[in-house]
Protein backbone atom coordinates (compact mmCIF):
# COMPACT_ATOMS: atom_id res chain seq x y z
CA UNK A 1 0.00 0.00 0.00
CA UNK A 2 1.37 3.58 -1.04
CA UNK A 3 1.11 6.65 1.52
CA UNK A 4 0.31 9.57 -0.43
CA UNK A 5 1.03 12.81 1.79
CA UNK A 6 -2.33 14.93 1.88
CA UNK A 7 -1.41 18.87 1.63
CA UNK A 8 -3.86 21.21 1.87
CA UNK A 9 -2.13 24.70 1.82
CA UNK A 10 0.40 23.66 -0.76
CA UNK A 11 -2.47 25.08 -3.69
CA UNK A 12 -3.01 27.98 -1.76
CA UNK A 13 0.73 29.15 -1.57
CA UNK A 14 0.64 28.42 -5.42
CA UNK A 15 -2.50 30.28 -6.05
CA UNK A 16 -1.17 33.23 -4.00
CA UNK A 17 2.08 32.99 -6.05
CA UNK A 18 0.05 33.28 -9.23
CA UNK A 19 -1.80 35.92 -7.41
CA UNK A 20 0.86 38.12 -6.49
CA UNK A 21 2.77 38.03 -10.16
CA UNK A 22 -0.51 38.85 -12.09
CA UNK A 23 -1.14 42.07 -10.02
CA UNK A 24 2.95 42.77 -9.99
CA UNK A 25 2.41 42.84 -13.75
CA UNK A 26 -0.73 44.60 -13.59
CA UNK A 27 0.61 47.20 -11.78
CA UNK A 28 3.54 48.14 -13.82
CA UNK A 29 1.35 49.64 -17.01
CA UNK A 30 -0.96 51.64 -14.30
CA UNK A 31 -0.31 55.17 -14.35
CA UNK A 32 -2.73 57.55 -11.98
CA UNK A 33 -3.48 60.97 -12.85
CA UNK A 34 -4.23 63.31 -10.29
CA UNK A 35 -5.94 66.50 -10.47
CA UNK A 36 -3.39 69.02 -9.78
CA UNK A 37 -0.27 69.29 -12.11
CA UNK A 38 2.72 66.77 -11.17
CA UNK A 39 6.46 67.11 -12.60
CA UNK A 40 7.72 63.97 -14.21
CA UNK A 41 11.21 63.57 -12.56
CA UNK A 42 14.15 61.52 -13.70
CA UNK A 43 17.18 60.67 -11.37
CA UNK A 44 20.46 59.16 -12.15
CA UNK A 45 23.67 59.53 -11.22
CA UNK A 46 27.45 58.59 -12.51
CA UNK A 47 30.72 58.26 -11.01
CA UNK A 48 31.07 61.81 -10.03
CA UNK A 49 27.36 63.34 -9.65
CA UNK A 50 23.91 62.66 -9.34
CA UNK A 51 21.70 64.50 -12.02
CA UNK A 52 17.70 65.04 -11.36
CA UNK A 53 15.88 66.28 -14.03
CA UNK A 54 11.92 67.74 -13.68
CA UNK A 55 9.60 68.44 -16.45
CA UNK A 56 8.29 71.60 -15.83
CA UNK A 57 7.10 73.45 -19.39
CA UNK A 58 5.01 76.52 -18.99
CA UNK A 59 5.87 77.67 -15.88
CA UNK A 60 8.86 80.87 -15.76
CA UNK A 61 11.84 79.67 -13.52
CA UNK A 62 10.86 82.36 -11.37
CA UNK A 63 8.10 80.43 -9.95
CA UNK A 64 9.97 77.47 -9.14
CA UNK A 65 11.91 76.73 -5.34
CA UNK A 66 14.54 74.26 -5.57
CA UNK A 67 15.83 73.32 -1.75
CA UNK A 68 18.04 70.78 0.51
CA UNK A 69 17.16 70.34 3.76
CA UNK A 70 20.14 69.17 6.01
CA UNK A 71 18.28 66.25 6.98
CA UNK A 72 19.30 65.53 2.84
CA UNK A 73 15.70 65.98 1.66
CA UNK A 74 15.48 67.91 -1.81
CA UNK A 75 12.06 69.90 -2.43
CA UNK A 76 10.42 70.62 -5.59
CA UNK A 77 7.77 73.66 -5.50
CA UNK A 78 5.80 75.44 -7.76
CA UNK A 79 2.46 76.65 -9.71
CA UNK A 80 1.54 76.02 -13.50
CA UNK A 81 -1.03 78.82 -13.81
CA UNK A 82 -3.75 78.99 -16.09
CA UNK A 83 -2.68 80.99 -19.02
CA UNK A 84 -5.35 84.14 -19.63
CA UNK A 85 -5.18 86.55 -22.00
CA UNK A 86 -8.00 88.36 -20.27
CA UNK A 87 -10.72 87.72 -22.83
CA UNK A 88 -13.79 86.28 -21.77
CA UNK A 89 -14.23 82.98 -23.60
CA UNK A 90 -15.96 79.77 -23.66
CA UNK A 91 -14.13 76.58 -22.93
CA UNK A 92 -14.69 73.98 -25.02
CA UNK A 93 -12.10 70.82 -24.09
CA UNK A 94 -9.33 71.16 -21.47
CA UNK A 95 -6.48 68.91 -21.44
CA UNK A 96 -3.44 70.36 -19.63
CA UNK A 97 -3.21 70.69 -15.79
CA UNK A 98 -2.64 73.30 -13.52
CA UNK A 99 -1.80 74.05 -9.66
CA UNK A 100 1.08 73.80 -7.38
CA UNK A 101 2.81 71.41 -6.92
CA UNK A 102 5.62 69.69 -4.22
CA UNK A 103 7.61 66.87 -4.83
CA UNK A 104 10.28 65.79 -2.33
CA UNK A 105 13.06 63.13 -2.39
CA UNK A 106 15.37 61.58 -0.24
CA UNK A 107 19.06 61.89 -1.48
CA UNK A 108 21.81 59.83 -0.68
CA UNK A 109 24.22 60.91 2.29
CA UNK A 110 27.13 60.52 0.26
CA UNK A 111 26.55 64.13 -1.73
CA UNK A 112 27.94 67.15 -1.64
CA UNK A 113 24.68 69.69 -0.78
CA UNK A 114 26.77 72.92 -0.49
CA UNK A 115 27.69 71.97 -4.39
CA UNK A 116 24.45 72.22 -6.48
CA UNK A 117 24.04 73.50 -9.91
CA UNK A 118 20.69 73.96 -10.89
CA UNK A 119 19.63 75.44 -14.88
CA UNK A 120 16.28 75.59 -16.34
CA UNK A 121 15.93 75.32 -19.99
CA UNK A 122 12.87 74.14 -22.33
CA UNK A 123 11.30 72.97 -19.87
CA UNK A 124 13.56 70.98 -17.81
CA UNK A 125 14.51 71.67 -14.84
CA UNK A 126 18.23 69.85 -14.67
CA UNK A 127 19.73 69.66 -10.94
CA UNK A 128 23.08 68.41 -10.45
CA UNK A 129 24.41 67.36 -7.11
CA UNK A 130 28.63 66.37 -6.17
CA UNK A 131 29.10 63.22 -5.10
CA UNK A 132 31.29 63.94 -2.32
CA UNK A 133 34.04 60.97 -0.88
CA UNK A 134 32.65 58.53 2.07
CA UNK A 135 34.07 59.66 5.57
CA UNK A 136 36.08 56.89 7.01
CA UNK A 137 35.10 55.42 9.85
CA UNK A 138 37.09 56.29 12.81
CA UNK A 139 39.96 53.77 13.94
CA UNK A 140 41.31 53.48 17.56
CA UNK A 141 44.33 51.73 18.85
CA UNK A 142 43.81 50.02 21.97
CA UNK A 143 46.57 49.03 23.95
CA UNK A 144 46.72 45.48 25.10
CA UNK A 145 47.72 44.75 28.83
């Protein structure tokens, strides 16, 4: 006679599995839309910098605040205003959005805040942060009696 071992939650860990992957794969091609205006942002970064850059068209650099906190938290901040050329007229289909907007991120500790450059140009905001060298930890001799 043949034992045949009886598990019950082995198909449920697979179904989860399954589960889990379909919504991982839903998720990817999801994009929400809010209703106030949000930058698209792109970071990378290379042996000697990290580079952000923010899509920001239609709005005058003027009206944009770029800051580092020291707790290494760089802030976004803005408006896109509604462009008005003071006539009175009917809308009829409106596409672009408008508002403020705040978008923060949290930067490595190994860069150099003190050393930004920061240009705007076509739209694009283009930030670009020193990498700075990794302090060393501290060493200390101890004598052995």
């Amino acid at each position: 006679m043949t034992l045949l071992r009886f598990e019950p939650y082995r198909s449920f860990e697979t179904m989860f599995k399954r589960m889990n992957q379909f919504i991982n794969e839903f998720e990817k091609g999801i994009n929400i839309e809010t209703g106030s205006f949000t930058p698209r942002v792109d970071i990378f970064e290379d042996n000697d910098n990290l580079y952000l850059v923010a899509e920001i068209p239609g709005i005058p650099k003027g009206d944009v605040k770029v800051t580092i906190s020291e707790d290494n938290i760089l802030t976004l901040k803005g408006e896109k205003k509604v462009q008005s050329d003071g006539e009175n007229k009917t809308s009829i289909r409106n596409e672009r959005i408008f508002g403020s907007f705040d978008r923060s991120f949290v930067l490595p500790e190994n860069l150099d805040i003190n050393n930004v450059v920061a240009n705007y140009n076509d739209g694009l905001l283009n930030i670009t942060i020193k990498k700075k060298e990794p302090e060393k930890p501290k060493e200390i001799d101890i004598n052995i009696e």
